[in-house]
PDB file of N, CA and C in Angstrom:
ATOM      1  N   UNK A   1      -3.362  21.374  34.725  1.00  0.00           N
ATOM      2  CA  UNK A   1      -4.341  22.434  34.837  1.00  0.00           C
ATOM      3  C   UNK A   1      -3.607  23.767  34.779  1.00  0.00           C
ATOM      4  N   UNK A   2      -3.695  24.698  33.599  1.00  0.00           N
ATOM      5  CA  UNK A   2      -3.060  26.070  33.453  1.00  0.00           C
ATOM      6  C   UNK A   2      -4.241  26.753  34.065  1.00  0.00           C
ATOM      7  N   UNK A   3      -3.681  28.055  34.778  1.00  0.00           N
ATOM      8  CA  UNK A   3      -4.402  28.778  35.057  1.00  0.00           C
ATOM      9  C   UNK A   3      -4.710  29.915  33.757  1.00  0.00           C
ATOM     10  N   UNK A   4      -6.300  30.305  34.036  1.00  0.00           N
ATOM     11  CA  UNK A   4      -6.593  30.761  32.373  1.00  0.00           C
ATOM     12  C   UNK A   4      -5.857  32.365  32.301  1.00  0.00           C
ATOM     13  N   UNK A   5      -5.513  32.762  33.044  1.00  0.00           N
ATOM     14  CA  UNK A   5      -4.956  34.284  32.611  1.00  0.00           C
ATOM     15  C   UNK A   5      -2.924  34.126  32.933  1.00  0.00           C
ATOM     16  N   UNK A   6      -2.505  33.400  32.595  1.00  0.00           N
ATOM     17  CA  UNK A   6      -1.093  32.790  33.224  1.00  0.00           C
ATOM     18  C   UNK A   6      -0.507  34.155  32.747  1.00  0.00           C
ATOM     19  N   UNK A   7       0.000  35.183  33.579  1.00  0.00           N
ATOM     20  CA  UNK A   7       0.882  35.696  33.361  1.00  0.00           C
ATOM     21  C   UNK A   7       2.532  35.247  33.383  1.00  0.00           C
ATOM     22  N   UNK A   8       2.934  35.396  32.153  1.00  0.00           N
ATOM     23  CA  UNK A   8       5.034  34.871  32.050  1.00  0.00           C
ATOM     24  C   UNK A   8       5.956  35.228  32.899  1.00  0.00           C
ATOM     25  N   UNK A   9       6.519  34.617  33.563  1.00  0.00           N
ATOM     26  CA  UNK A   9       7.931  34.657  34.985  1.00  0.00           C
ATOM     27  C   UNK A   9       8.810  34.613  33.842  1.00  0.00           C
ATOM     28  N   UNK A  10      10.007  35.158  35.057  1.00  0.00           N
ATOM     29  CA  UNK A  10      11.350  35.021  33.748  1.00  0.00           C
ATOM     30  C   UNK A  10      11.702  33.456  34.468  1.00  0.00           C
ATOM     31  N   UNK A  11      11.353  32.640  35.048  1.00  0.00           N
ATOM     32  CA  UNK A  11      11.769  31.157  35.098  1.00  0.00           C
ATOM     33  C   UNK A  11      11.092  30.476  33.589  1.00  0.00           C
ATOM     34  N   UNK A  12      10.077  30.635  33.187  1.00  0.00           N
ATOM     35  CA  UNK A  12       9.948  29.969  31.687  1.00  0.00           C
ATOM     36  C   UNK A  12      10.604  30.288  30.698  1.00  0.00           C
ATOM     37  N   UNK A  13      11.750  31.096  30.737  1.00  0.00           N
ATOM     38  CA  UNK A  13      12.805  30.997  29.693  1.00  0.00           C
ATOM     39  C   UNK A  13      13.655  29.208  30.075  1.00  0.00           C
ATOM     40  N   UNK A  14      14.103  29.536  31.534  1.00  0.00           N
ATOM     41  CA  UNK A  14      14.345  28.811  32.134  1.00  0.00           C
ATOM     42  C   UNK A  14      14.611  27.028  31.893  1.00  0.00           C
ATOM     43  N   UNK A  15      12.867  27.240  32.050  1.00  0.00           N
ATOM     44  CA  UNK A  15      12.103  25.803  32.356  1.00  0.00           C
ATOM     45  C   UNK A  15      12.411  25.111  31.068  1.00  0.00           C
ATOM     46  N   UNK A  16      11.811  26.384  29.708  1.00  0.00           N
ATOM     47  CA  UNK A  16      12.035  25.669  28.853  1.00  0.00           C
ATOM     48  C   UNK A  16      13.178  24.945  28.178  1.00  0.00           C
ATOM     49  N   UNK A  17      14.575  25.845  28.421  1.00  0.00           N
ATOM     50  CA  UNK A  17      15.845  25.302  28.282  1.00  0.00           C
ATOM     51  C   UNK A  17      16.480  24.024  28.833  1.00  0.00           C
ATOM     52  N   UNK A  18      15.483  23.764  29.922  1.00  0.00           N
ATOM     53  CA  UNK A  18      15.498  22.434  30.749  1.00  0.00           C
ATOM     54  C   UNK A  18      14.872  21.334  30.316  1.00  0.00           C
ATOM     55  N   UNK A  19      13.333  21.732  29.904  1.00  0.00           N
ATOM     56  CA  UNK A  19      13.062  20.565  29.232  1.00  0.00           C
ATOM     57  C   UNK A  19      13.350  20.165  27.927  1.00  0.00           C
ATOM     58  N   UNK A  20      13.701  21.063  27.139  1.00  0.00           N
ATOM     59  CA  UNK A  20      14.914  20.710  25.773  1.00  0.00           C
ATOM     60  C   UNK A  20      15.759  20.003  26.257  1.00  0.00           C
ATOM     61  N   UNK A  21      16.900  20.116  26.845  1.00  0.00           N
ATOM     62  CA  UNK A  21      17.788  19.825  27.476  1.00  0.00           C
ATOM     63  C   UNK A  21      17.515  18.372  27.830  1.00  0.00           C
ATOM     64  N   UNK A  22      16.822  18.023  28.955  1.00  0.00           N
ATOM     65  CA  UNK A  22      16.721  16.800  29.410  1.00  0.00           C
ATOM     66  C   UNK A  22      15.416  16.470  29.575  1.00  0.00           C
ATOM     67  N   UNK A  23      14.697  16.548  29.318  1.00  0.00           N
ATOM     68  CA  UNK A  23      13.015  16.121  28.871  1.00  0.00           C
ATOM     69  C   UNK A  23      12.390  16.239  30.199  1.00  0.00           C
ATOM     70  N   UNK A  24      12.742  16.861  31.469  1.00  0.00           N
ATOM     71  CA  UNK A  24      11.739  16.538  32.381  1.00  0.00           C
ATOM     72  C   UNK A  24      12.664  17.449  33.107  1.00  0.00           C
ATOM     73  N   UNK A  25      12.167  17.787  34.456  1.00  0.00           N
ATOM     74  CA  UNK A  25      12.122  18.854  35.114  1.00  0.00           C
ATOM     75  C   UNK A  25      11.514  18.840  36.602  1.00  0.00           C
ATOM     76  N   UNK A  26      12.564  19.489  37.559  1.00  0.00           N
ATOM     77  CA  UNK A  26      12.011  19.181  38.962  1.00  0.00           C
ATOM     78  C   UNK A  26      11.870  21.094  39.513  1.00  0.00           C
ATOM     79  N   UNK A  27      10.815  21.281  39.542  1.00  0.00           N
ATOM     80  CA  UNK A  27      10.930  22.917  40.437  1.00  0.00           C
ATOM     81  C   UNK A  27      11.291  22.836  41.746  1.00  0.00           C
ATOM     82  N   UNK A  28      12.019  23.972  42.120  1.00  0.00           N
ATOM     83  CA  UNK A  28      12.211  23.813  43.233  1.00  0.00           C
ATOM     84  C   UNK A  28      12.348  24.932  44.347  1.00  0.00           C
ATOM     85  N   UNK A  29      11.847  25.414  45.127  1.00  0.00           N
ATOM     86  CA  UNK A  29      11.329  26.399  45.946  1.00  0.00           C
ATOM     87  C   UNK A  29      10.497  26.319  46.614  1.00  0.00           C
ATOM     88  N   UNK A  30      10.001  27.466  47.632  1.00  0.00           N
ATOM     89  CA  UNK A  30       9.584  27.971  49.011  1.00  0.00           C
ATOM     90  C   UNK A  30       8.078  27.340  48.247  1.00  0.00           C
ATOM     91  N   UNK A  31       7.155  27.200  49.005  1.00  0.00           N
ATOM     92  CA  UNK A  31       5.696  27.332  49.252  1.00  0.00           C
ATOM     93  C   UNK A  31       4.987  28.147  48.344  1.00  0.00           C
ATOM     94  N   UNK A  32       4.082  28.063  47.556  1.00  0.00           N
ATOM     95  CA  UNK A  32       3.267  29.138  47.321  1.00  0.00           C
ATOM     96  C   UNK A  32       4.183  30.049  46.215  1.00  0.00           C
ATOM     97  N   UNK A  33       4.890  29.625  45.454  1.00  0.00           N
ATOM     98  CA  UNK A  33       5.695  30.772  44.835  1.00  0.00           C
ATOM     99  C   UNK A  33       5.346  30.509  43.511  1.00  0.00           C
ATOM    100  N   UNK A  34       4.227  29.304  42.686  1.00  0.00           N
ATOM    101  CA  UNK A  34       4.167  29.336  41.226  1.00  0.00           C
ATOM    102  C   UNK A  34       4.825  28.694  40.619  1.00  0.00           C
ATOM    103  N   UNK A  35       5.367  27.897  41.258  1.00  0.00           N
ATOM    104  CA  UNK A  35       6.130  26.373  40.564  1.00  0.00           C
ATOM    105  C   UNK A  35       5.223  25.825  39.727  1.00  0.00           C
ATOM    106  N   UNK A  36       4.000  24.894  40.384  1.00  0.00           N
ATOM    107  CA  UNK A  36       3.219  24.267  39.873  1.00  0.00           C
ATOM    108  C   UNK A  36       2.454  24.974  38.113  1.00  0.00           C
ATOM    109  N   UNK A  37       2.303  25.906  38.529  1.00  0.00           N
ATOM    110  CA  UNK A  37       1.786  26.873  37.591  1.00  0.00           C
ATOM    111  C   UNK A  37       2.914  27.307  36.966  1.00  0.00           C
ATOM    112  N   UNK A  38       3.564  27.477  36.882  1.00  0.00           N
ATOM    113  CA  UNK A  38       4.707  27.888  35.837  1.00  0.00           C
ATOM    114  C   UNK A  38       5.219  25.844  34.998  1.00  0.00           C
ATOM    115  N   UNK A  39       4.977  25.290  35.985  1.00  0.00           N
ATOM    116  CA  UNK A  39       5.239  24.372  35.141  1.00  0.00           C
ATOM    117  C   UNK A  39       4.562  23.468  34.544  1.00  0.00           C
ATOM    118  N   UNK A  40       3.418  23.503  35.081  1.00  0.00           N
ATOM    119  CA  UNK A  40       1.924  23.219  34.529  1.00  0.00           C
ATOM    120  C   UNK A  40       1.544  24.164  32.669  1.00  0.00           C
ATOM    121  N   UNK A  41       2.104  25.168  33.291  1.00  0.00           N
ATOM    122  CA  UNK A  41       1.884  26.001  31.556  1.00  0.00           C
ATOM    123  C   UNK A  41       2.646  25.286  30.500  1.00  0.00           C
ATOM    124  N   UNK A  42       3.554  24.882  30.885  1.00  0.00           N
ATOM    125  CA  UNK A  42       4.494  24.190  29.569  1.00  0.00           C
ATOM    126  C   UNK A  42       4.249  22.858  29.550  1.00  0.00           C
ATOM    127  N   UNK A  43       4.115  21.914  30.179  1.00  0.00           N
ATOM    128  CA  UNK A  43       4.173  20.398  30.614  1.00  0.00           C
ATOM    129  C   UNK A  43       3.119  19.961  29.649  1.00  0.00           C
ATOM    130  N   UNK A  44       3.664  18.938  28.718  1.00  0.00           N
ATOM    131  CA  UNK A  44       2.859  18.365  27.989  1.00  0.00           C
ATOM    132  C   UNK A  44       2.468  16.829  28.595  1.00  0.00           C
ATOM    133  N   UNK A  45       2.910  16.385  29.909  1.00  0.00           N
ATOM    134  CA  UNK A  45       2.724  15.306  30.641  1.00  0.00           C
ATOM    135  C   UNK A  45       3.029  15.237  31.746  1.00  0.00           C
ATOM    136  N   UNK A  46       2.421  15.942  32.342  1.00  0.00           N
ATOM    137  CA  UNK A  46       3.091  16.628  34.192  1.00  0.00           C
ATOM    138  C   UNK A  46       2.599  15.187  35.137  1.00  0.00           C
ATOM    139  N   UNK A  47       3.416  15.390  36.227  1.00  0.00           N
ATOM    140  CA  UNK A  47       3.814  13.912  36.984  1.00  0.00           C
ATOM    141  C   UNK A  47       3.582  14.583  38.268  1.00  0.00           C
ATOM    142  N   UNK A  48       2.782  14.499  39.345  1.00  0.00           N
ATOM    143  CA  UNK A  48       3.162  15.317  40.361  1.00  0.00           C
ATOM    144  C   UNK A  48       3.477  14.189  41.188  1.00  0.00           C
ATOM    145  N   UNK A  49       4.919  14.458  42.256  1.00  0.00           N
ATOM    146  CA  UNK A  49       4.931  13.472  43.282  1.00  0.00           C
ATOM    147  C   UNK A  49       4.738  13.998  44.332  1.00  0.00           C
ATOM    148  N   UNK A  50       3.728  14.521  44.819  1.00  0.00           N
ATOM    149  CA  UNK A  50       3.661  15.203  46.129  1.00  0.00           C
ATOM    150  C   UNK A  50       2.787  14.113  46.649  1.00  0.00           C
ATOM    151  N   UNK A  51       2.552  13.668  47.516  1.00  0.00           N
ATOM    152  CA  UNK A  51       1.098  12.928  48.021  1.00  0.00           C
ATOM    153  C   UNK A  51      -0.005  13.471  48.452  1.00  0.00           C
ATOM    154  N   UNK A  52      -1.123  12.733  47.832  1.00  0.00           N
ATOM    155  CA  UNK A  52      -2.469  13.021  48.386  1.00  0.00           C
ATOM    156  C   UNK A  52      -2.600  13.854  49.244  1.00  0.00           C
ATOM    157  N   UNK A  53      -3.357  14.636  49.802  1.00  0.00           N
ATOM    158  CA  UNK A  53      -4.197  14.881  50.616  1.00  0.00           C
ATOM    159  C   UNK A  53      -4.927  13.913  51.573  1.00  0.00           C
ATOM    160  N   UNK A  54      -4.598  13.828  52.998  1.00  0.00           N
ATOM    161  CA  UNK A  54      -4.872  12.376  53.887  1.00  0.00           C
ATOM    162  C   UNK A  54      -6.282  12.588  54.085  1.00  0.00           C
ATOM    163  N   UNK A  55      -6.836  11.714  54.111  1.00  0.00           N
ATOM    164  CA  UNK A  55      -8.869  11.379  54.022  1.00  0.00           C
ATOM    165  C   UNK A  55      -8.603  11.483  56.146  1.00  0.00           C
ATOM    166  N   UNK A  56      -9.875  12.686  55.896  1.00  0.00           N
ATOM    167  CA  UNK A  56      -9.936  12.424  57.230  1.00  0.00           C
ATOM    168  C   UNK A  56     -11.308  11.628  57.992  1.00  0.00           C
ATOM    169  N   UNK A  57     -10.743  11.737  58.637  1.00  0.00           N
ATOM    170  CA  UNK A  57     -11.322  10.177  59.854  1.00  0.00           C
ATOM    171  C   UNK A  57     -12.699   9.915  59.804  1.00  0.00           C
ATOM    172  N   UNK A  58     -13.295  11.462  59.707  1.00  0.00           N
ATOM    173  CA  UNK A  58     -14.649  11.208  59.360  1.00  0.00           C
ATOM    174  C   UNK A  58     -15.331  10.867  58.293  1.00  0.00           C
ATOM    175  N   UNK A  59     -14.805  10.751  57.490  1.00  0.00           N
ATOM    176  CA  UNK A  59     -15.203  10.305  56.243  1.00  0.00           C
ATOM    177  C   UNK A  59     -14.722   8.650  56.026  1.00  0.00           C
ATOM    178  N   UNK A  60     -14.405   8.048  56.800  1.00  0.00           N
ATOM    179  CA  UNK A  60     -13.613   6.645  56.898  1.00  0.00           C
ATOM    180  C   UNK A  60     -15.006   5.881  56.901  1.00  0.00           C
ATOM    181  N   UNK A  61     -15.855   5.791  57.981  1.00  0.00           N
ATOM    182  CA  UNK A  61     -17.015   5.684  58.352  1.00  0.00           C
ATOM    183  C   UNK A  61     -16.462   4.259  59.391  1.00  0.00           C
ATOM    184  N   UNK A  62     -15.833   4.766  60.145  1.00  0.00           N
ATOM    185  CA  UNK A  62     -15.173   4.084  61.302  1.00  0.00           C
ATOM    186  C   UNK A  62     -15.304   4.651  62.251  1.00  0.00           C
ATOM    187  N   UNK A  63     -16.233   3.848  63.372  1.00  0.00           N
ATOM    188  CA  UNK A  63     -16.851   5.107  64.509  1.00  0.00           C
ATOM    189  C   UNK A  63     -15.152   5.323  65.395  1.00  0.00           C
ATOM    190  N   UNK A  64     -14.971   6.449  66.079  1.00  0.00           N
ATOM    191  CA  UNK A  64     -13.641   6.926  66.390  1.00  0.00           C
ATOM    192  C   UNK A  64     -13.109   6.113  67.515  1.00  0.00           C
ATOM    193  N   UNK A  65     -14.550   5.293  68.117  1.00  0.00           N
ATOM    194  CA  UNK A  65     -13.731   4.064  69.430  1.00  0.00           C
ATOM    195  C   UNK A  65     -13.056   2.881  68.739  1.00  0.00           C
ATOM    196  N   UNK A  66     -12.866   2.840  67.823  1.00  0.00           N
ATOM    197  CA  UNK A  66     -12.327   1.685  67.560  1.00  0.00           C
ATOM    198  C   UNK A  66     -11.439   2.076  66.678  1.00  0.00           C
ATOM    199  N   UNK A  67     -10.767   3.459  66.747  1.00  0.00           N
ATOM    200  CA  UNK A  67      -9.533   4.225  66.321  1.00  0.00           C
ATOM    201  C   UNK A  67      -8.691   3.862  67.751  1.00  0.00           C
ATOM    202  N   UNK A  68      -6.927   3.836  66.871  1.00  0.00           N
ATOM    203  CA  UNK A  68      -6.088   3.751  68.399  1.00  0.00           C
ATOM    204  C   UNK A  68      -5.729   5.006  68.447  1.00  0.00           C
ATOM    205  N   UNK A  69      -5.721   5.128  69.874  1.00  0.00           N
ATOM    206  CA  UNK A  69      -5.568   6.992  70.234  1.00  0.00           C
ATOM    207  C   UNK A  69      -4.020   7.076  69.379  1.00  0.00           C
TER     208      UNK A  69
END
């Protein structure tokens, strides 16, 4: 998913020399800094390994007494 107005970082000179280089690519940095999106713009088959988002409890449809504290 590119974002539709992607303004260019000087890391996509970068990125791209990397994925020439060795076909795949790990970003790496702080929180919130445009990884995803900087590498989402170029990625012709992006892989994310972050995990899910955990389903919370209420939506399980498991009343919460028969959760272990």
């Amino acid at each position: 998913m590119v974002a539709p107005s992607y303004l260019p970082r000087l890391a996509d000179a970068q990125l791209t020399q990397g994925l020439r280089a060795a076909g795949a690519v790990l970003p790496e940095g702080p929180k919130a800094f445009g990884k995803m999106t900087t590498a989402s713009h170029q990625a012709k088959s992006p892989v994310r390994l972050d995990p899910p988002p955990p389903i919370p409890q209420a939506h399980l449809g498991v009343p919460p007494s028969l959760l272990a504290p």
